[in-house]
C-alpha atoms as a PDB file:
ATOM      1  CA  UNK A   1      -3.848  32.032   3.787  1.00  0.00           C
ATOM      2  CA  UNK A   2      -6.524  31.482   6.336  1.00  0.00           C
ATOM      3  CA  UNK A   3      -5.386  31.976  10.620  1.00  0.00           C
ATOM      4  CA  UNK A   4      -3.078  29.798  12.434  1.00  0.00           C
ATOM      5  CA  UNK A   5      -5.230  26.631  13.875  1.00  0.00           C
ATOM      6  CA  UNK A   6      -4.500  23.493  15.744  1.00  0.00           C
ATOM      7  CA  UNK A   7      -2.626  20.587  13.507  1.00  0.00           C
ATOM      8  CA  UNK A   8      -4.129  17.772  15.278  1.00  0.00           C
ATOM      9  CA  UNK A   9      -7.041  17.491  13.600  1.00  0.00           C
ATOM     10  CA  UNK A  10      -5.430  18.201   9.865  1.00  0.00           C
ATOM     11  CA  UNK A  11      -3.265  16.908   7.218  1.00  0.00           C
ATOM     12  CA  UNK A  12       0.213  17.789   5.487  1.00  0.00           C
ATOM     13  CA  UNK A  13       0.024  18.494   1.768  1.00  0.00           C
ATOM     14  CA  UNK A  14       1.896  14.954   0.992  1.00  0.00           C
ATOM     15  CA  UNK A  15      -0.629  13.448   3.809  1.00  0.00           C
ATOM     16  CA  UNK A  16      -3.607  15.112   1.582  1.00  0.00           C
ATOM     17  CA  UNK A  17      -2.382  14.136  -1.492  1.00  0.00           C
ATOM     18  CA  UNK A  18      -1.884  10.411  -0.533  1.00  0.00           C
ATOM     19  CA  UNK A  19      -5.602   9.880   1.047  1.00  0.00           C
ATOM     20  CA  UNK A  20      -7.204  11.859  -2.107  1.00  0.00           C
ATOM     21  CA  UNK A  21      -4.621   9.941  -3.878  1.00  0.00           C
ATOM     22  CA  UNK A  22      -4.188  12.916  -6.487  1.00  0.00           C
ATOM     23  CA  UNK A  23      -0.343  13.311  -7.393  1.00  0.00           C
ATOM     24  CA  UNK A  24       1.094  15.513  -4.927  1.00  0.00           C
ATOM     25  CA  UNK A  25       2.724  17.840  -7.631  1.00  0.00           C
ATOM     26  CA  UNK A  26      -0.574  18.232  -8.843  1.00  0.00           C
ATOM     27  CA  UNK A  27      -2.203  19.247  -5.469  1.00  0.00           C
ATOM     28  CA  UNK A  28       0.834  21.584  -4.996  1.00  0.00           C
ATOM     29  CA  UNK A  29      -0.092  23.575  -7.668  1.00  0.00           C
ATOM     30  CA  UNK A  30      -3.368  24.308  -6.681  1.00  0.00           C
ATOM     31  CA  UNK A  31      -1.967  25.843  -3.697  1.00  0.00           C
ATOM     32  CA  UNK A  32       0.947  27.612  -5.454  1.00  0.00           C
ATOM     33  CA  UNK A  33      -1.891  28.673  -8.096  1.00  0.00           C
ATOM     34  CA  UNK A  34      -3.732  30.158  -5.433  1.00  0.00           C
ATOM     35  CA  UNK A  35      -6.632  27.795  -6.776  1.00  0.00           C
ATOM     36  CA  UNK A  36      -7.314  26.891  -2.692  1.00  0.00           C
ATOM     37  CA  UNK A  37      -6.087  28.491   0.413  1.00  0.00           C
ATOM     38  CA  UNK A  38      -5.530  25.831   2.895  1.00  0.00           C
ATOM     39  CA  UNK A  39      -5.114  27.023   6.959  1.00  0.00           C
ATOM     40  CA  UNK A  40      -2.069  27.167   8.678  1.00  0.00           C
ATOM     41  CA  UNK A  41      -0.072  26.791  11.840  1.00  0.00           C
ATOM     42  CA  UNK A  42       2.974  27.907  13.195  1.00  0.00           C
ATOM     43  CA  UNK A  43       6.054  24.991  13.244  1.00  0.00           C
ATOM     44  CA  UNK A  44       9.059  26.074  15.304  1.00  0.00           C
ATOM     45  CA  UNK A  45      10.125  29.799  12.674  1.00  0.00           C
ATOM     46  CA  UNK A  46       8.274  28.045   9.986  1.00  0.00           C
ATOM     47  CA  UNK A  47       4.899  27.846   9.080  1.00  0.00           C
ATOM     48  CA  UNK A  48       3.090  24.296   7.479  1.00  0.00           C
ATOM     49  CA  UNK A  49       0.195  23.997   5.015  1.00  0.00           C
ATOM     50  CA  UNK A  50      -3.091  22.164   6.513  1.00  0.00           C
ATOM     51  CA  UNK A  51      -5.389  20.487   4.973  1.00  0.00           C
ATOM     52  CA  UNK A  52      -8.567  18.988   6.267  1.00  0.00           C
ATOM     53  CA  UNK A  53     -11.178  16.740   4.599  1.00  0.00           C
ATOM     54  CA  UNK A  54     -12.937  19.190   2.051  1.00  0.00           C
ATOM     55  CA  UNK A  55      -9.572  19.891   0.696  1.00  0.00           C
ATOM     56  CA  UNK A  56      -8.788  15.985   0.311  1.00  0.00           C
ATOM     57  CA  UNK A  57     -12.313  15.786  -1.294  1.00  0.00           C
ATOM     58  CA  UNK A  58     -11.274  18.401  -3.142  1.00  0.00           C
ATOM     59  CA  UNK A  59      -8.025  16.908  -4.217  1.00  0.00           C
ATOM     60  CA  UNK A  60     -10.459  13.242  -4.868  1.00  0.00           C
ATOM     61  CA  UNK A  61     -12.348  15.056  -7.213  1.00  0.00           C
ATOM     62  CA  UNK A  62      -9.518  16.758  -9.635  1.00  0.00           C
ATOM     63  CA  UNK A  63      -8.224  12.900  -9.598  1.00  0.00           C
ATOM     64  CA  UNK A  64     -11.628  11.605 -10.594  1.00  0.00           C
ATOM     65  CA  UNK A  65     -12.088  13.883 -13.612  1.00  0.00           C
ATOM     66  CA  UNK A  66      -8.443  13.756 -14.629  1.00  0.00           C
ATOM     67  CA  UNK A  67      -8.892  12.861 -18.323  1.00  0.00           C
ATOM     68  CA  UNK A  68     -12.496  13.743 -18.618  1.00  0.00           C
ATOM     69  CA  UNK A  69     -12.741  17.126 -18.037  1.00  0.00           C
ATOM     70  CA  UNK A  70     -11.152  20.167 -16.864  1.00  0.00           C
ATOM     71  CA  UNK A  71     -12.425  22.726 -14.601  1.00  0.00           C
ATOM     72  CA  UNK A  72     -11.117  26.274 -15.876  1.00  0.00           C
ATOM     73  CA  UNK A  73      -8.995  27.373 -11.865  1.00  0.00           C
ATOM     74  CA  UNK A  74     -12.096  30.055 -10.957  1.00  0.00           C
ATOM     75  CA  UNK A  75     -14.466  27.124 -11.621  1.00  0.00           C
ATOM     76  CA  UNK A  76     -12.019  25.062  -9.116  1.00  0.00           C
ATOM     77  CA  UNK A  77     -11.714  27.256  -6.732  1.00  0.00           C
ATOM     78  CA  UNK A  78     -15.748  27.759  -6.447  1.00  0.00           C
ATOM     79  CA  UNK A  79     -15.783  24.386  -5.895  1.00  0.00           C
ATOM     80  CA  UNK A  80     -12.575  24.233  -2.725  1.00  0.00           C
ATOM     81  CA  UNK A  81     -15.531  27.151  -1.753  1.00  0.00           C
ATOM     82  CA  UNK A  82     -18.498  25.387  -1.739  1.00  0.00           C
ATOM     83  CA  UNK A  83     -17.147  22.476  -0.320  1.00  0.00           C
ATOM     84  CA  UNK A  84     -15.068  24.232   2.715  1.00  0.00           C
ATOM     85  CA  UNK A  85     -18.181  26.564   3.136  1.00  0.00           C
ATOM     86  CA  UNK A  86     -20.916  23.565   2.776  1.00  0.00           C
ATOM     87  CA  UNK A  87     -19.477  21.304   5.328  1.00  0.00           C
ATOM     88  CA  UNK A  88     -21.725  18.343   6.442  1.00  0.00           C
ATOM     89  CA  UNK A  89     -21.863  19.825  10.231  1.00  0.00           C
ATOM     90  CA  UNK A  90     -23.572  22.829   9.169  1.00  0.00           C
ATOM     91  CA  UNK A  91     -26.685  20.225   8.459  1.00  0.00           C
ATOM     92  CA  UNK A  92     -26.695  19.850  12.286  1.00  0.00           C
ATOM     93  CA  UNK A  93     -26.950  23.667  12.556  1.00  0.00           C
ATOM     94  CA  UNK A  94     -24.632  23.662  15.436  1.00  0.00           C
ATOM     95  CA  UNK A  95     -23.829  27.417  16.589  1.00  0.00           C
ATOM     96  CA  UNK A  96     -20.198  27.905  18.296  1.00  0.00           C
ATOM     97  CA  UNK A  97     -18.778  30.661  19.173  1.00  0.00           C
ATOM     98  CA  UNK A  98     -15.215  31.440  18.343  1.00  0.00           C
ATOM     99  CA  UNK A  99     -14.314  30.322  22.333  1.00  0.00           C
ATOM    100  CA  UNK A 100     -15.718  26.839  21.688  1.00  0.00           C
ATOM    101  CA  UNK A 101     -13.684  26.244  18.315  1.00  0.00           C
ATOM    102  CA  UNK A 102     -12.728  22.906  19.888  1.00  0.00           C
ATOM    103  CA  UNK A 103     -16.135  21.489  20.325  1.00  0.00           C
ATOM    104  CA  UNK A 104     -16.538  22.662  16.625  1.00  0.00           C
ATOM    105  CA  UNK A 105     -13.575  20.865  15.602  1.00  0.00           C
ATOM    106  CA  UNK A 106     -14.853  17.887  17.304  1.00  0.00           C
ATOM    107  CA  UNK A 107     -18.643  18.033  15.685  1.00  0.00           C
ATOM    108  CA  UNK A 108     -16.599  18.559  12.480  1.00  0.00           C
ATOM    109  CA  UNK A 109     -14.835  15.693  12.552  1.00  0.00           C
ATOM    110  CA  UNK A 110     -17.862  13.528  13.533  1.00  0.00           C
ATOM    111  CA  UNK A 111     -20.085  14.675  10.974  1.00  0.00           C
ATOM    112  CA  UNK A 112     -17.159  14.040   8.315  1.00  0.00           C
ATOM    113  CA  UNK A 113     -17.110  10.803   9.697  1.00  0.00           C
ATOM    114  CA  UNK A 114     -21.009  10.296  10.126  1.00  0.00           C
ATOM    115  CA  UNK A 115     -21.342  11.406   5.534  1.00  0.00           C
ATOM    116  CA  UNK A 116     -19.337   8.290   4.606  1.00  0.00           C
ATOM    117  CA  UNK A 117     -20.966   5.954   7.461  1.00  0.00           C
ATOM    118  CA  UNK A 118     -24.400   6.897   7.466  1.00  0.00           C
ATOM    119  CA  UNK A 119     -26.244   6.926   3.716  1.00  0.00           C
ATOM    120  CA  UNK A 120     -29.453   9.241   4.948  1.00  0.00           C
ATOM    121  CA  UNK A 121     -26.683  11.538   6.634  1.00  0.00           C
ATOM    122  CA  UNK A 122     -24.772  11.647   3.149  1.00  0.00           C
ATOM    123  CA  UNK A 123     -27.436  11.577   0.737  1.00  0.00           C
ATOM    124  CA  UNK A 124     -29.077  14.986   2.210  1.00  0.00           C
ATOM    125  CA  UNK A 125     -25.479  16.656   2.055  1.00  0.00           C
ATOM    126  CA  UNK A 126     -24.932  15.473  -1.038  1.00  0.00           C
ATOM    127  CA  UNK A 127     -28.439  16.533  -2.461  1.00  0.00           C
ATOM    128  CA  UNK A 128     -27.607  20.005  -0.665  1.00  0.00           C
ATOM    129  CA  UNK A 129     -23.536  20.027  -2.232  1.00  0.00           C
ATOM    130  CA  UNK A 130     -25.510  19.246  -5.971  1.00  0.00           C
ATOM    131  CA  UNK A 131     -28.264  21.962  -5.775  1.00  0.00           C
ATOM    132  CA  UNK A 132     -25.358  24.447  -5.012  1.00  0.00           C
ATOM    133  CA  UNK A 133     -22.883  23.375  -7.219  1.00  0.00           C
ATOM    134  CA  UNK A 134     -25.624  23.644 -10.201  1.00  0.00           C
ATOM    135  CA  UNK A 135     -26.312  27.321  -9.211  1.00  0.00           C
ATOM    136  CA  UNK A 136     -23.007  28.353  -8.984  1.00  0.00           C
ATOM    137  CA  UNK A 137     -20.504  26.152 -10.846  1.00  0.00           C
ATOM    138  CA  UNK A 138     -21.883  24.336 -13.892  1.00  0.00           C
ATOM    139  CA  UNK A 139     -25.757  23.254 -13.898  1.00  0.00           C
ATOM    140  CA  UNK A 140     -24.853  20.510 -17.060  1.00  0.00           C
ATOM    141  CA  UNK A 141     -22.005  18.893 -15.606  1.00  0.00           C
ATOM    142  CA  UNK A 142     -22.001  17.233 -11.433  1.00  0.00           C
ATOM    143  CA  UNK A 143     -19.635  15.103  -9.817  1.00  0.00           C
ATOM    144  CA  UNK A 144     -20.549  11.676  -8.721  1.00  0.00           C
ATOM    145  CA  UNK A 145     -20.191  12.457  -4.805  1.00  0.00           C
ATOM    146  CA  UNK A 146     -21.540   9.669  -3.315  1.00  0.00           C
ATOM    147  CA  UNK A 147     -18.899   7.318  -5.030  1.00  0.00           C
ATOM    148  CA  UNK A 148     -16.162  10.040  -3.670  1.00  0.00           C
ATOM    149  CA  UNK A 149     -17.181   9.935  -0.213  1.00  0.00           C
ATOM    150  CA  UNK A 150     -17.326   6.116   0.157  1.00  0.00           C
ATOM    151  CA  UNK A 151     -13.638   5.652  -1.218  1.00  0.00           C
ATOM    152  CA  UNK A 152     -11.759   8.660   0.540  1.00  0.00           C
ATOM    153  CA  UNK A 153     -14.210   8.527   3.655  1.00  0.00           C
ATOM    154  CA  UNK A 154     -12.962   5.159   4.807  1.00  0.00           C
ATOM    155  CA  UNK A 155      -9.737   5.678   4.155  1.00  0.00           C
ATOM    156  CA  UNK A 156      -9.456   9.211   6.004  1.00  0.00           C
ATOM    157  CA  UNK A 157     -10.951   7.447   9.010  1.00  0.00           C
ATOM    158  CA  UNK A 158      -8.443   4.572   8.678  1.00  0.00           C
ATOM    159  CA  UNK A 159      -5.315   6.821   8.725  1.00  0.00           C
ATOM    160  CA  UNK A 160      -6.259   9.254  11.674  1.00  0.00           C
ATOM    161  CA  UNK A 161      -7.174   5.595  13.710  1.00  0.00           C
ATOM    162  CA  UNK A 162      -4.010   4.109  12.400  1.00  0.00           C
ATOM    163  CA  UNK A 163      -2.032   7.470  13.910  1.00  0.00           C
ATOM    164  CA  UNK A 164      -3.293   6.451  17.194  1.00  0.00           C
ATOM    165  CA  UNK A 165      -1.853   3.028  17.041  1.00  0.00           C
ATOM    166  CA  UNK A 166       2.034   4.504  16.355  1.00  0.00           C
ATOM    167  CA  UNK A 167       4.614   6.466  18.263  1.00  0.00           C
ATOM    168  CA  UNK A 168       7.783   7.559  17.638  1.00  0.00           C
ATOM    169  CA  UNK A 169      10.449   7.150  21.356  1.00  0.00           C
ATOM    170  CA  UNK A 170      14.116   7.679  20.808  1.00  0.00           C
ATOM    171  CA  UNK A 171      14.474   4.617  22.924  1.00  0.00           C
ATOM    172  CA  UNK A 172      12.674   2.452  20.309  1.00  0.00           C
ATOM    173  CA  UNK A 173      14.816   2.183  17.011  1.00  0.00           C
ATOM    174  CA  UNK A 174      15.842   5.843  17.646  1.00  0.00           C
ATOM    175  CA  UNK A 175      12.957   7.203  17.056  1.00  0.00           C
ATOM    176  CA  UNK A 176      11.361   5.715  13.811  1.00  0.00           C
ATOM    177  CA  UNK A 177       7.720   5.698  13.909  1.00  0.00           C
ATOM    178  CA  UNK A 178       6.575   1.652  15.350  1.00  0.00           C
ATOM    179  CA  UNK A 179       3.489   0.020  16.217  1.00  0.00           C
ATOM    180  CA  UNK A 180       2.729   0.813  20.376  1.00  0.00           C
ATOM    181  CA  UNK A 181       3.910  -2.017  21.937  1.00  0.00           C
ATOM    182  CA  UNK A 182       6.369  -3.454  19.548  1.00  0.00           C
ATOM    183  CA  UNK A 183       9.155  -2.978  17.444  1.00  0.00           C
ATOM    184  CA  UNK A 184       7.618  -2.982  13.981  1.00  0.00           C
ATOM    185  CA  UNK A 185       8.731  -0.087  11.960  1.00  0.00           C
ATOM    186  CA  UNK A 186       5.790   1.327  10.490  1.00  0.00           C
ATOM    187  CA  UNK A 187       7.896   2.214   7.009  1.00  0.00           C
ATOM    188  CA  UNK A 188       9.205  -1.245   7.329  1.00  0.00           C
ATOM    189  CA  UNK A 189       5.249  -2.687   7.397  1.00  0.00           C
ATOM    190  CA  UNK A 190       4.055  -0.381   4.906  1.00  0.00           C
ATOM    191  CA  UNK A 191       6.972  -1.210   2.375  1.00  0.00           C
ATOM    192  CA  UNK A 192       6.495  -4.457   2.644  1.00  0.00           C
ATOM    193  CA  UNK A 193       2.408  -4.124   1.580  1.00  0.00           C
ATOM    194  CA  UNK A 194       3.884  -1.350  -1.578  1.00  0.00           C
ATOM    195  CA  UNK A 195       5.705  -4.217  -2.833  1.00  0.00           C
ATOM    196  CA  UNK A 196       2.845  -6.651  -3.336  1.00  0.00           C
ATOM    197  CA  UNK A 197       2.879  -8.354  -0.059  1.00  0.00           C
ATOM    198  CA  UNK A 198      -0.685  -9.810   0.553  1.00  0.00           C
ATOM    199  CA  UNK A 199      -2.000  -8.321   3.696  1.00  0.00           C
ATOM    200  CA  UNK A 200      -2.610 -11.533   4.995  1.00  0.00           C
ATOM    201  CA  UNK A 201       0.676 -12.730   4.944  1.00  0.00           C
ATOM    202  CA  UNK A 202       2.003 -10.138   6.855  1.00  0.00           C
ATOM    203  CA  UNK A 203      -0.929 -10.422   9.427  1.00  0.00           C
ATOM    204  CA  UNK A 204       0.645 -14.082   9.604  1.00  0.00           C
ATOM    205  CA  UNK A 205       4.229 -13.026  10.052  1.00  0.00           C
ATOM    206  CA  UNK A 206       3.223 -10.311  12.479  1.00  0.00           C
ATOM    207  CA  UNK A 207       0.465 -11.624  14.519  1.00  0.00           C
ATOM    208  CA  UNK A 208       0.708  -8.535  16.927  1.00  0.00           C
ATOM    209  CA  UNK A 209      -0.874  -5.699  13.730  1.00  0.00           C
ATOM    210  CA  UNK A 210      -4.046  -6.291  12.132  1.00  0.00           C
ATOM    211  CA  UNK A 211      -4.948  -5.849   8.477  1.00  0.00           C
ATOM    212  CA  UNK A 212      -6.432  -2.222   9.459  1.00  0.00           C
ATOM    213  CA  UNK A 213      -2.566  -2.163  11.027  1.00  0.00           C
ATOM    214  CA  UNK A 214      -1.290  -2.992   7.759  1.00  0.00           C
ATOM    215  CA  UNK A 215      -3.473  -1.196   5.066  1.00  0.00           C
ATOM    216  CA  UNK A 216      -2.732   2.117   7.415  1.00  0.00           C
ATOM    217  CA  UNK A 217       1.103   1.661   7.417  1.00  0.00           C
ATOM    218  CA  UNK A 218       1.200   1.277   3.344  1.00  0.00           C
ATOM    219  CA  UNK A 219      -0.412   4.851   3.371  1.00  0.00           C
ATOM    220  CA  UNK A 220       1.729   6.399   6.457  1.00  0.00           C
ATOM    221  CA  UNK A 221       5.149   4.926   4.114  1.00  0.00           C
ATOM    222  CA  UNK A 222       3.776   7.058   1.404  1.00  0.00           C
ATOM    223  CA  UNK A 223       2.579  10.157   3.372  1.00  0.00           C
ATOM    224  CA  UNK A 224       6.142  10.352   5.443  1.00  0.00           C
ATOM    225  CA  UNK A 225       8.846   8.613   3.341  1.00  0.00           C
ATOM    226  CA  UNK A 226      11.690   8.002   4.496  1.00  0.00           C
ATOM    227  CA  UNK A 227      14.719  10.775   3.804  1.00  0.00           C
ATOM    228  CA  UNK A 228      18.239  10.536   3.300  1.00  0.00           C
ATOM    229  CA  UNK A 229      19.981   7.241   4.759  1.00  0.00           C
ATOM    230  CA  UNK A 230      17.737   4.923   7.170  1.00  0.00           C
ATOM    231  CA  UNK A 231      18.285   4.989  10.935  1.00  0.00           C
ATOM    232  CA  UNK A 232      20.122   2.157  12.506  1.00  0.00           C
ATOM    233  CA  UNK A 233      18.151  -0.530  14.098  1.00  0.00           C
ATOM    234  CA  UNK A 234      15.179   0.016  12.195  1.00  0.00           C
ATOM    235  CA  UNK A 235      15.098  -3.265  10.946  1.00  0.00           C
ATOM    236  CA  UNK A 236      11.912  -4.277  13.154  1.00  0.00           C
ATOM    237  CA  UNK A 237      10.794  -7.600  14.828  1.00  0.00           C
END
């Protein structure tokens, strides 16, 4: 496993597995497999897994192929390589030093951000991620990127705006995660839009979330279910 690092920035295993949407069990095993090595960080005795966006790429692609064809685990883990060693901010050829690891974080994060937004940006990484995965993984076979990037890109950028937008105050149904400013259960929103509930509906009932609101609760419900018995007074509005 790679050095402790800052969690603000990353994802849990479950949170990884829900924006890549690859069955969790299945991006467990990579880890138990030693197929990747994700980071980690210190939590109270305990240490936690952390992922960050190659990784859910990573994750996106083994759900893409599932059916069609199997990497052999070497072949897998060159790819969790090239991808965590081939990150879009290395195009910028930014040079930190180990003392400025948070302005690196930060330039990470935006080029991540600037692949699945900007389709010059992303078509010279992904021209760069191809020519390297021919030489070193399999020269027959490639992986359609592009489509990859435009359906977990969004949705990574959704969640880590949507985290911004919750809190969780022992004073406000004792604790469970709600919408700033209100008293909307985030599990209660996001349960509601797993069942089938149009998004516009709720948007209707709850005037005070938008549909961003409501699309990034449905993926927070699944990232952070609920355990054991459910708090009282968490029945929102």
């Amino acid at each position: 496993m790679k050095g402790l690092v800052d969690t603000t920035i990353m994802f849990s295993l479950r949170e990884a597995a829900v924006l890549s949407r690859l069955p969790e069990d299945r991006a467990r095993r990579e880890v138990e497999r030693k197929v990747i090595e994700p980071k980690m960080a210190s939590a109270g005795s305990a240490r936690r897994l952390l992922f960050a966006e190659p990784e859910v790429l990573f994750f996106a692609m083994l759900n893409s192929l599932a059916g069609t064809v199997e990497l052999t685990p070497p072949a897998r883990t060159k790819a969790w390589r090239l991808l965590t060693a081939w990150e879009p901010v290395s195009l910028n050829r930014i040079k930190i030093t180990p003392a400025d690891r948070r302005l690196f974080d930060k330039a990470r994060l935006k080029a991540w951000t600037t692949v699945h937004r900007d389709p010059h940006f992303r078509s010279e990484w992904v021209a760069r991620l191809n020519r390297e995965w021919s030489k070193s993984i399999n020269a027959v076979f490639t992986v359609s990127w592009d489509a990859l990037i435009e359906d977990v890109g969004p949705r990574i950028d959704l969640y880590r705006e949507g985290l911004k937008r919750i809190r969780e105050d022992e004073e406000v149904l004792g604790g469970e995660a709600a919408f700033k400013g209100t008293r909307l259960a985030v599990r209660h929103i996001g349960g509601m839009r797993a069942k089938g509930e149009p998004v516009e509906r709720i948007v209707e009932d709850y005037p005070e979330l938008t549909p961003d609101d409501v699309e990034f609760a449905r993926l927070y419900t699944a990232a952070h279910p609920l355990l054991g018995r459910p708090k009282a007074g968490t029945a929102t509005a």
